[in-house]
C-alpha atoms as a PDB file:
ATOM      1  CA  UNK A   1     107.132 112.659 104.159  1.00  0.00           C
ATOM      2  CA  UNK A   2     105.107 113.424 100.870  1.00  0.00           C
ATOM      3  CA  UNK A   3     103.316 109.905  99.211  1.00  0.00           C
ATOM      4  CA  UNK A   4     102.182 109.569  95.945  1.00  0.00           C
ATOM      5  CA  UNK A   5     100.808 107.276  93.875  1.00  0.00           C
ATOM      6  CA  UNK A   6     101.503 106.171  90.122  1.00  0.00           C
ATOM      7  CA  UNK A   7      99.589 102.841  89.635  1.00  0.00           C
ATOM      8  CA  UNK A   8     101.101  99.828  91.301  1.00  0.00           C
ATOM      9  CA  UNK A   9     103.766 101.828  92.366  1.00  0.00           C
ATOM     10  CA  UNK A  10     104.086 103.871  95.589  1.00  0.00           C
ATOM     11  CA  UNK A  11     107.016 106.497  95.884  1.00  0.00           C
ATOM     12  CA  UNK A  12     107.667 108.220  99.600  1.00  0.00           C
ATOM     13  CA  UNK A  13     109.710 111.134  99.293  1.00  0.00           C
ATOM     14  CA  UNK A  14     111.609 112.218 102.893  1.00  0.00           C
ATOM     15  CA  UNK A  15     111.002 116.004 103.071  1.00  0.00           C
ATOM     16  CA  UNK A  16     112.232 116.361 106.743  1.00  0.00           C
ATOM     17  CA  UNK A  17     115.842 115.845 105.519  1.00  0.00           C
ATOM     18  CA  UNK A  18     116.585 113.104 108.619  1.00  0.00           C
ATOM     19  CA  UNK A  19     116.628 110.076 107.564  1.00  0.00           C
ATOM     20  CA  UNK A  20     116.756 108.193 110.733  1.00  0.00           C
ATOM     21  CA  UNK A  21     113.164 109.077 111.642  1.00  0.00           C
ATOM     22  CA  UNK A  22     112.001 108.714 107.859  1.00  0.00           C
ATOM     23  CA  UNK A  23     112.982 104.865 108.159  1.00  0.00           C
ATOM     24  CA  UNK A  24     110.802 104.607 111.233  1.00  0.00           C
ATOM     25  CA  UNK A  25     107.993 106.439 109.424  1.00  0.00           C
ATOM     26  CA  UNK A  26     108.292 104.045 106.625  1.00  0.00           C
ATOM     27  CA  UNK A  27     108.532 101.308 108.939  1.00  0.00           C
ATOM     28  CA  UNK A  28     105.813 102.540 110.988  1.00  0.00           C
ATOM     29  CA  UNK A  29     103.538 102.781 108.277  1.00  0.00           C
ATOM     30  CA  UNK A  30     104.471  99.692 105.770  1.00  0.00           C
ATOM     31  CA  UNK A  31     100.876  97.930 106.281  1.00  0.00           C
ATOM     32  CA  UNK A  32      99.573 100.808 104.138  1.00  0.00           C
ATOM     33  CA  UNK A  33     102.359 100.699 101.229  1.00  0.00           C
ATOM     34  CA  UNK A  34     103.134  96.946 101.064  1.00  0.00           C
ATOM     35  CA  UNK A  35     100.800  95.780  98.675  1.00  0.00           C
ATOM     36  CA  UNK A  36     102.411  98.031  95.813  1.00  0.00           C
ATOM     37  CA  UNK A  37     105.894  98.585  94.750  1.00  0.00           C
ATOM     38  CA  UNK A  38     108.020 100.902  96.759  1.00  0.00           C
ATOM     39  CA  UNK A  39     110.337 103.757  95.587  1.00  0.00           C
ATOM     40  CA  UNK A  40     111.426 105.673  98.207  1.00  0.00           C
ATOM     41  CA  UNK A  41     113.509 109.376  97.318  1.00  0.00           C
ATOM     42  CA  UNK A  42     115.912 110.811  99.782  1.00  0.00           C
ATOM     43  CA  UNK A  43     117.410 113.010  97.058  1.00  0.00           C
ATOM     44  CA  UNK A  44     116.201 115.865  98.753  1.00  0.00           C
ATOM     45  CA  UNK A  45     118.747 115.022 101.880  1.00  0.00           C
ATOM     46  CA  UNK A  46     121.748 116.077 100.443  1.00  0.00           C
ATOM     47  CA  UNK A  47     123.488 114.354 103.755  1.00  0.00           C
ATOM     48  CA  UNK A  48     122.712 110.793 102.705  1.00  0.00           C
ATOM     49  CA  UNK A  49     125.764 108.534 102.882  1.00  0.00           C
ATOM     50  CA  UNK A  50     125.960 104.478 102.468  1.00  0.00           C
ATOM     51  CA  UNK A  51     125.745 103.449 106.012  1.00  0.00           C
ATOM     52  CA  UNK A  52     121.863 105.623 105.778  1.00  0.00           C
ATOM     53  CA  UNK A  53     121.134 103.968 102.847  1.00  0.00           C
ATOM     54  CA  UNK A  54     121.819 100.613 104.977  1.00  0.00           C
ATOM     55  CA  UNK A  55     119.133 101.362 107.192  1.00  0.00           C
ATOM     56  CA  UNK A  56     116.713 100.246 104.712  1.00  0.00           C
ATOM     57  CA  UNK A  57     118.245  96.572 104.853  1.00  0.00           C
ATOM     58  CA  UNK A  58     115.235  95.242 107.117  1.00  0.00           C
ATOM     59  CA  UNK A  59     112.424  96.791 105.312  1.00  0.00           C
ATOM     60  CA  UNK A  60     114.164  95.963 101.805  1.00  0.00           C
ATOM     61  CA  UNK A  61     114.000  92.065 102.575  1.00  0.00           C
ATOM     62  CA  UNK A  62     110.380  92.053 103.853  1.00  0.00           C
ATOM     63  CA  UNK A  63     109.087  93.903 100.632  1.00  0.00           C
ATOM     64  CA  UNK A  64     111.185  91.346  98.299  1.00  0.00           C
ATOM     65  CA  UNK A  65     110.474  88.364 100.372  1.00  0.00           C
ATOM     66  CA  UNK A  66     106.349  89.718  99.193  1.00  0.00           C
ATOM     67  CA  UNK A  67     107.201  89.606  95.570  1.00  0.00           C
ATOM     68  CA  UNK A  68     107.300  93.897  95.150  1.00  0.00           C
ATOM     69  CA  UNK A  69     110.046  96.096  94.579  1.00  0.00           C
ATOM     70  CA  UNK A  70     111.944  98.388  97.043  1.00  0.00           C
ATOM     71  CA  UNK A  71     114.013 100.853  94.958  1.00  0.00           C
ATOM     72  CA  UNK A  72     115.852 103.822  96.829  1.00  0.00           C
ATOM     73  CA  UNK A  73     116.256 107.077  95.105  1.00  0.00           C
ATOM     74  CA  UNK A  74     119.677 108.865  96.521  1.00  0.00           C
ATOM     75  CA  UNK A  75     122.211 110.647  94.672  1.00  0.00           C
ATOM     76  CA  UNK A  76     126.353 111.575  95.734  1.00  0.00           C
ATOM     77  CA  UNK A  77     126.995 108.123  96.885  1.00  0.00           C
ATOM     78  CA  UNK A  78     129.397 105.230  95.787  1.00  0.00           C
ATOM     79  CA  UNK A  79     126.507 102.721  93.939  1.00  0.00           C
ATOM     80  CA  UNK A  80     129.133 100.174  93.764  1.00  0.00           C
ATOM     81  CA  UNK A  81     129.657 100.074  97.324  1.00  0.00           C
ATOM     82  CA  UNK A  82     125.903  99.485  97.914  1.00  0.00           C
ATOM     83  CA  UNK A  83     125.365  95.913  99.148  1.00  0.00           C
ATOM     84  CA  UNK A  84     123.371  93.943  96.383  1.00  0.00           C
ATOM     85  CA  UNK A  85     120.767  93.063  98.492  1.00  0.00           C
ATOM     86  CA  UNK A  86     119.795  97.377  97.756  1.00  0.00           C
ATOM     87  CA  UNK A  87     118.439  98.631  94.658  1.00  0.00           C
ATOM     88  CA  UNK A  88     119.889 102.330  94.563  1.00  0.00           C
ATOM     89  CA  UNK A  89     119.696 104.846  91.620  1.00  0.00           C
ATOM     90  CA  UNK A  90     120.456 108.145  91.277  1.00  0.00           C
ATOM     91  CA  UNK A  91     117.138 108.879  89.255  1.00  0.00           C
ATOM     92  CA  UNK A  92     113.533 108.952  90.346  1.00  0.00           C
ATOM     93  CA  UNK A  93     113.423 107.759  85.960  1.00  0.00           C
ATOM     94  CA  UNK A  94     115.396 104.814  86.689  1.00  0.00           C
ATOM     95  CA  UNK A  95     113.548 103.714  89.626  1.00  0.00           C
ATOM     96  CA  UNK A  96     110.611 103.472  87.597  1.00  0.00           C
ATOM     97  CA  UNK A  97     112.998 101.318  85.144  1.00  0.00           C
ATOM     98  CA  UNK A  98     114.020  98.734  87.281  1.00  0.00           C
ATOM     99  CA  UNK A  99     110.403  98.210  89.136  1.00  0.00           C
ATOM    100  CA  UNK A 100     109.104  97.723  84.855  1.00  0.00           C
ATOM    101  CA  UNK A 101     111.995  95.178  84.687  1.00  0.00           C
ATOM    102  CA  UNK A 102     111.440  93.443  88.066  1.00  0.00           C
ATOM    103  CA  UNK A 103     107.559  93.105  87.160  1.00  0.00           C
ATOM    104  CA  UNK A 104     108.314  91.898  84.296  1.00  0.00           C
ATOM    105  CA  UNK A 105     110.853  89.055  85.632  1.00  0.00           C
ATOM    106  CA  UNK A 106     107.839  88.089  88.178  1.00  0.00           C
ATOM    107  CA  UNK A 107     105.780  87.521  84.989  1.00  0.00           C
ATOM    108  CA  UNK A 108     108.285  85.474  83.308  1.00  0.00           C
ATOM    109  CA  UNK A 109     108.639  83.450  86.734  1.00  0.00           C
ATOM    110  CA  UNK A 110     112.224  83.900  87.825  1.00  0.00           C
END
């Protein structure tokens, strides 16, 4: 798990290539990312399939539920079959679009 961070925005990247044990990492260690924005990049698990990408659902709702953004980073999946309570792109460029967006619908109150 490699963490770096870009201003209000924290992006975890899963190096181990399991992505079982990088949720519990994550989970494991939220109290020290959940004041910022989350992106987290499992692009380099070439593996990753929808019902992975599910296993964010939990930890997805408690970041929102704080007012920050949970974006996932995975590519070679179905994005329409994501359920909308995800944010998935395929682009580490477009995460960093939609948290700009979602800050800037927080601004404008909605």
């Amino acid at each position: 798990m490699k963490v770096e961070q870009k201003g209000h925005t924290t992006i975890i990247k899963d190096t181990q290539g399991d992505i079982q044990s990088f949720v519990e990492k994550v989970t494991h260690e939220y109290n020290s990312f959940k004041s910022h924005n989350l992106i987290l990049d499992v692009t380099h698990d070439k593996s990753v399939t929808l019902n992975h990408i599910k296993l964010f659902s939990d930890l997805s709702k408690t970041h929102r539920t704080a007012k920050k953004s949970f974006v996932i980073v995975a590519e070679d999946i179905d994005f329409n079959s994501v359920p909308v309570k995800l944010v998935v792109v395929p682009s580490l460029l477009e995460a960093h679009d939609i948290i700009e967006m979602e800050e800037i619908e927080r601004d404008l109150g909605f």
